[in-house]
C-alpha atoms as a PDB file:
ATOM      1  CA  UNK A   1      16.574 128.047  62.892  1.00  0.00           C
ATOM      2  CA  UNK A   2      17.202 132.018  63.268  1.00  0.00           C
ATOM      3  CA  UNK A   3      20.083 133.613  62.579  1.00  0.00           C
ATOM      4  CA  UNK A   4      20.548 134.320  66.165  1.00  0.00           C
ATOM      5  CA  UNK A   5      20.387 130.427  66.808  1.00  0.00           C
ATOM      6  CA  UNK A   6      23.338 130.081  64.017  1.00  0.00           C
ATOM      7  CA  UNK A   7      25.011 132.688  65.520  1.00  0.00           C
ATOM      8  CA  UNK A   8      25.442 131.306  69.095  1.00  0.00           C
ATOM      9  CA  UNK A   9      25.993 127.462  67.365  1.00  0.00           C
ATOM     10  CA  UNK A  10      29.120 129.146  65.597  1.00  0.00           C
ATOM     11  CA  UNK A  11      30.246 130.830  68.798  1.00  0.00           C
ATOM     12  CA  UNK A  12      29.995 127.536  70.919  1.00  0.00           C
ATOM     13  CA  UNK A  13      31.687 125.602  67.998  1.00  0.00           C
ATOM     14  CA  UNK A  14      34.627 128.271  67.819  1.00  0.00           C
ATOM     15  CA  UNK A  15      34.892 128.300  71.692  1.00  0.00           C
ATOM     16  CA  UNK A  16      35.075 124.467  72.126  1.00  0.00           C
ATOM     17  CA  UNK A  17      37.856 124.559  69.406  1.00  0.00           C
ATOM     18  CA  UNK A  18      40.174 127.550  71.079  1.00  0.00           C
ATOM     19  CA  UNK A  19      39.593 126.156  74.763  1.00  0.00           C
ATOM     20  CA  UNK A  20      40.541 122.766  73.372  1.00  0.00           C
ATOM     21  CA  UNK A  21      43.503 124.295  71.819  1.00  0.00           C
ATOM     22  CA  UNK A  22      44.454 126.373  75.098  1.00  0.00           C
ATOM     23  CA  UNK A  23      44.273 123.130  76.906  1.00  0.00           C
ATOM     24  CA  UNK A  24      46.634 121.172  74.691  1.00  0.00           C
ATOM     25  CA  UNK A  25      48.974 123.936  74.526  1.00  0.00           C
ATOM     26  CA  UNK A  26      48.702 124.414  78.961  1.00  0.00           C
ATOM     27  CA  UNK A  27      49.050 120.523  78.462  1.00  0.00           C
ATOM     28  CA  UNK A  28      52.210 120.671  76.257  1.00  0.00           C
ATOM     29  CA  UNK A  29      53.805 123.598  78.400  1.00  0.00           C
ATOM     30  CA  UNK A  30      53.537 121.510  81.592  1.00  0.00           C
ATOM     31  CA  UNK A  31      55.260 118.280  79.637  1.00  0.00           C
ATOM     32  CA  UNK A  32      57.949 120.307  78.291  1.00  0.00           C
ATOM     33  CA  UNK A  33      58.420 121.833  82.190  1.00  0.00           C
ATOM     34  CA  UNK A  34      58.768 118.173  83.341  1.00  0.00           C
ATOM     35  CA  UNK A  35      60.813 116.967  80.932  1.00  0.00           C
ATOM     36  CA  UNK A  36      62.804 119.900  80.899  1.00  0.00           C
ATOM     37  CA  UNK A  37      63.835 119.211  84.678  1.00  0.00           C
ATOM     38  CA  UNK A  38      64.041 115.416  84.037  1.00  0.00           C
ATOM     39  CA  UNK A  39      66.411 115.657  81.385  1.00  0.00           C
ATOM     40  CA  UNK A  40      68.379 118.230  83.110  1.00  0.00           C
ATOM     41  CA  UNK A  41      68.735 115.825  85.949  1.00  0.00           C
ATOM     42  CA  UNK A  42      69.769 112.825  83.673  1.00  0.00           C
ATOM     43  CA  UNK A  43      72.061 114.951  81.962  1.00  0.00           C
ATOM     44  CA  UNK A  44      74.042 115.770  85.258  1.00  0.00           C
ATOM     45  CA  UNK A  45      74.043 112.074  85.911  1.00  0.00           C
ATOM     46  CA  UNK A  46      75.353 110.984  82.526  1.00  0.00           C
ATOM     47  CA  UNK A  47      78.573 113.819  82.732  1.00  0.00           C
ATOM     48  CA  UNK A  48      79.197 111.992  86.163  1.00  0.00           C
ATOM     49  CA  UNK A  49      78.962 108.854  84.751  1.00  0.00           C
ATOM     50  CA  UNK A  50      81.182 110.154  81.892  1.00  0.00           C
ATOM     51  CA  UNK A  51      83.880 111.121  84.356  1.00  0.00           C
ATOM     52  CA  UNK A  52      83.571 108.057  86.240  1.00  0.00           C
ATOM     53  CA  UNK A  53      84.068 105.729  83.062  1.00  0.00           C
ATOM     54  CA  UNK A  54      87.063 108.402  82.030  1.00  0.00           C
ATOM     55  CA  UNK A  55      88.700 107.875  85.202  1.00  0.00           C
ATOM     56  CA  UNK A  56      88.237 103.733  85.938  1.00  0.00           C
ATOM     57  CA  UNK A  57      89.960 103.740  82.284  1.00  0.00           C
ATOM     58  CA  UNK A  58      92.949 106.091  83.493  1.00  0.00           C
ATOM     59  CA  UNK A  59      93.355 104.091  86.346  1.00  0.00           C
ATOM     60  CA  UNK A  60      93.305 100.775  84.116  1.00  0.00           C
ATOM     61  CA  UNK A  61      95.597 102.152  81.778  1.00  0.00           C
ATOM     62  CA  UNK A  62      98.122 103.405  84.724  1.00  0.00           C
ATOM     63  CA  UNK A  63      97.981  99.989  86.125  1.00  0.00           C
ATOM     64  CA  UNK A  64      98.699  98.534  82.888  1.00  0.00           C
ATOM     65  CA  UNK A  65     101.590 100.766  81.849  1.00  0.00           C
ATOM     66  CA  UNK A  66     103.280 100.213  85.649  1.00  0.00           C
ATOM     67  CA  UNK A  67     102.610  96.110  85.164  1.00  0.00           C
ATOM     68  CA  UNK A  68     104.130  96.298  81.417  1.00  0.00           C
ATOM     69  CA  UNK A  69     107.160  98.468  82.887  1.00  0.00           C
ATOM     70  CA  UNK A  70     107.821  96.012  85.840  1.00  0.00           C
ATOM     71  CA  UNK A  71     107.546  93.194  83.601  1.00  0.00           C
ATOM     72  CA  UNK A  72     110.195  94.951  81.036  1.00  0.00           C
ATOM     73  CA  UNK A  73     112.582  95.537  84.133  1.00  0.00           C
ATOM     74  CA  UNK A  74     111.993  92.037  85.106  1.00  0.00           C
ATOM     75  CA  UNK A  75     112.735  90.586  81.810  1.00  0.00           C
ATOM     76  CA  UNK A  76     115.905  92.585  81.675  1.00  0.00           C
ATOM     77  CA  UNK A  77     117.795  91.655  84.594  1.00  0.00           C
END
């Protein structure tokens, strides 16, 4: 083997290794796009389904401080 033969097998060896790279890293920048959006997405859905759990408990807690105070009047009279 010449040293022109050595030459090219460490250029093709160093270009499979940086395109391979490039492609996980092209890859890993599309994932992290997608997930990016995705989680953005869930994490609008979990604040509304925050508020929604924040509010059913208001609501039960009203209805349960009006039933206790009609029950006191009740018991008083």
């Amino acid at each position: 083997m010449g040293p022109a033969m050595v030459g090219v097998l460490i250029a093709l060896a160093l270009g499979l290794a940086v395109g391979g790279a490039s492609e996980r890293a092209k890859r890993a920048r599309s994932d992290y796009r997608k997930t990016k959006t995705l989680v953005l997405g869930l994490r609008k859905v979990a604040w509304s389904e925050s508020i929604r759990g924040v509010r059913v408990t208001a609501i039960a807690g009203a209805l349960a401080l009006a039933l206790f105070l009609v029950m006191h009047t009740i018991g008083r009279s």
